[in-house]
N, C-alpha and C. Protein backbone atom coordinates (compact mmCIF):
# COMPACT_ATOMS: atom_id res chain seq x y z
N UNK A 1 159.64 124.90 169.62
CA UNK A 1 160.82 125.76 169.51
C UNK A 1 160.41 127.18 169.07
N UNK A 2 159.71 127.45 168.02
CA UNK A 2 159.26 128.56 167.91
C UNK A 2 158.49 129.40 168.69
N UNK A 3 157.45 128.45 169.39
CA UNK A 3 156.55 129.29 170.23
C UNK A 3 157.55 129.90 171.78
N UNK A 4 158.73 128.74 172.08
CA UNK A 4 159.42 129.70 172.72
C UNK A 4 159.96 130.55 172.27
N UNK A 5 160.78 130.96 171.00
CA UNK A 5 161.33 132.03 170.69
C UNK A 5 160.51 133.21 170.65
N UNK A 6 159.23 133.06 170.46
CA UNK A 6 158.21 134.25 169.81
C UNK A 6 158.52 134.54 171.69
N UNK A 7 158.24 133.90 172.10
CA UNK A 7 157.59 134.35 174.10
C UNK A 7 158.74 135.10 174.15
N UNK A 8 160.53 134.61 174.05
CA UNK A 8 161.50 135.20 174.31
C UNK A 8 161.67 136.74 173.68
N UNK A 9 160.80 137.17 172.26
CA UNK A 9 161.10 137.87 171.51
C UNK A 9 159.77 138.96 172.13
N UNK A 10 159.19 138.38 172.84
CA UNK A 10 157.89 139.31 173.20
C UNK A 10 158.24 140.56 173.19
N UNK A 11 159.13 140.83 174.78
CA UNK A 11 159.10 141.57 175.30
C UNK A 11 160.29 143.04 174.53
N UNK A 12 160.70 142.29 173.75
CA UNK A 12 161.39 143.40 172.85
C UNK A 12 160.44 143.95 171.59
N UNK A 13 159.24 143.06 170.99
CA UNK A 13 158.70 143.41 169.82
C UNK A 13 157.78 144.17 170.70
N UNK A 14 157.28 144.31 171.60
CA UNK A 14 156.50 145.01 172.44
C UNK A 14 157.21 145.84 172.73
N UNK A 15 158.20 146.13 173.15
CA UNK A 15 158.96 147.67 173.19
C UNK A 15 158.88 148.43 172.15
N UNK A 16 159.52 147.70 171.06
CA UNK A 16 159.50 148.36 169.62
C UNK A 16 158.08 149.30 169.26
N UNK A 17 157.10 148.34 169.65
CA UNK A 17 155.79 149.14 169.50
C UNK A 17 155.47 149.68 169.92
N UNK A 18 155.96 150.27 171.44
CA UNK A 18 155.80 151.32 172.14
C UNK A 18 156.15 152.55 172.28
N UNK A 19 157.85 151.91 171.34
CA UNK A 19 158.33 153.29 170.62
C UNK A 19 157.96 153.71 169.77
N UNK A 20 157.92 152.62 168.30
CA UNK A 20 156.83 153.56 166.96
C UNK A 20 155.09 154.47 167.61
N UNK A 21 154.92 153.81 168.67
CA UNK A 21 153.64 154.33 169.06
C UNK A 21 154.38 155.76 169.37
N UNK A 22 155.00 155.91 169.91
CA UNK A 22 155.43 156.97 170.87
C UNK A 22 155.79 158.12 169.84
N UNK A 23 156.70 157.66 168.88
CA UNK A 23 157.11 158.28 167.50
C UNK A 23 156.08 158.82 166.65
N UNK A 24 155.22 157.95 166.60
CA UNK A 24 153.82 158.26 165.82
C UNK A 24 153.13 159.52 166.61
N UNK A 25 153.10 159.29 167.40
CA UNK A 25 151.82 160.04 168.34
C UNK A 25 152.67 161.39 168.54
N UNK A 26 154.23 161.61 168.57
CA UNK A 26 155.24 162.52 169.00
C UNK A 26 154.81 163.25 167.69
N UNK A 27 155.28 162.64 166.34
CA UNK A 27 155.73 163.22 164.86
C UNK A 27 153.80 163.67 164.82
N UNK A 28 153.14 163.03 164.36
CA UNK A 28 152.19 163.42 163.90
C UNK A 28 150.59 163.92 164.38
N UNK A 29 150.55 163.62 166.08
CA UNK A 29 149.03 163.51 166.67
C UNK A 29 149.68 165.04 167.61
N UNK A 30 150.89 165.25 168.07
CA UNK A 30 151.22 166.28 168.95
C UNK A 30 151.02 167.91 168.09
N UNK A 31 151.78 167.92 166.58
CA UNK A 31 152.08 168.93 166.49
C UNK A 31 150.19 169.36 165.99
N UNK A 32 149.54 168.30 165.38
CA UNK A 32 148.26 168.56 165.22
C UNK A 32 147.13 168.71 165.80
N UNK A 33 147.37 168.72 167.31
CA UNK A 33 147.00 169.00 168.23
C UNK A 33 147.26 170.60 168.92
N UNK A 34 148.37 170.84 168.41
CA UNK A 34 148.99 172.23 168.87
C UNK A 34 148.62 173.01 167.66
N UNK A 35 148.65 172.68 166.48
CA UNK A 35 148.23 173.44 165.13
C UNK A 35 146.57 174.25 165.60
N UNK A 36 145.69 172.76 166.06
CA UNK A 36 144.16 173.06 166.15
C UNK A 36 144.01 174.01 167.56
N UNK A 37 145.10 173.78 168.49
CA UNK A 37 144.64 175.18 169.77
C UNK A 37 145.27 176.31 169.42
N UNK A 38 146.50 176.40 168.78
CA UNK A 38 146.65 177.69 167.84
C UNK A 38 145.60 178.16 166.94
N UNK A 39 144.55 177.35 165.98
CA UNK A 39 143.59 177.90 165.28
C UNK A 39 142.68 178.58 166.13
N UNK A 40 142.09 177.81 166.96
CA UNK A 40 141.17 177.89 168.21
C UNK A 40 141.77 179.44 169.16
């Protein structure tokens, strides 16, 4: 029973992580990326 629910729940906990990825990489890897070619 569980191992089906986890399979059913995949494909949404895998979204989720694609958004915090997306969030992460948006909020903190973009603007520090643009900070270092402004230094440059």
């Amino acid at each position: 029973m569980a191992l089906k629910n986890i399979k059913a729940y995949l494909p949404d906990i895998i979204n989720k992580l694609i958004l915090l990825k997306q969030n992460y990489y948006g909020n903190e890897i973009l603007p520090k990326l643009r900070n270092a070619a402004h230094i440059r």
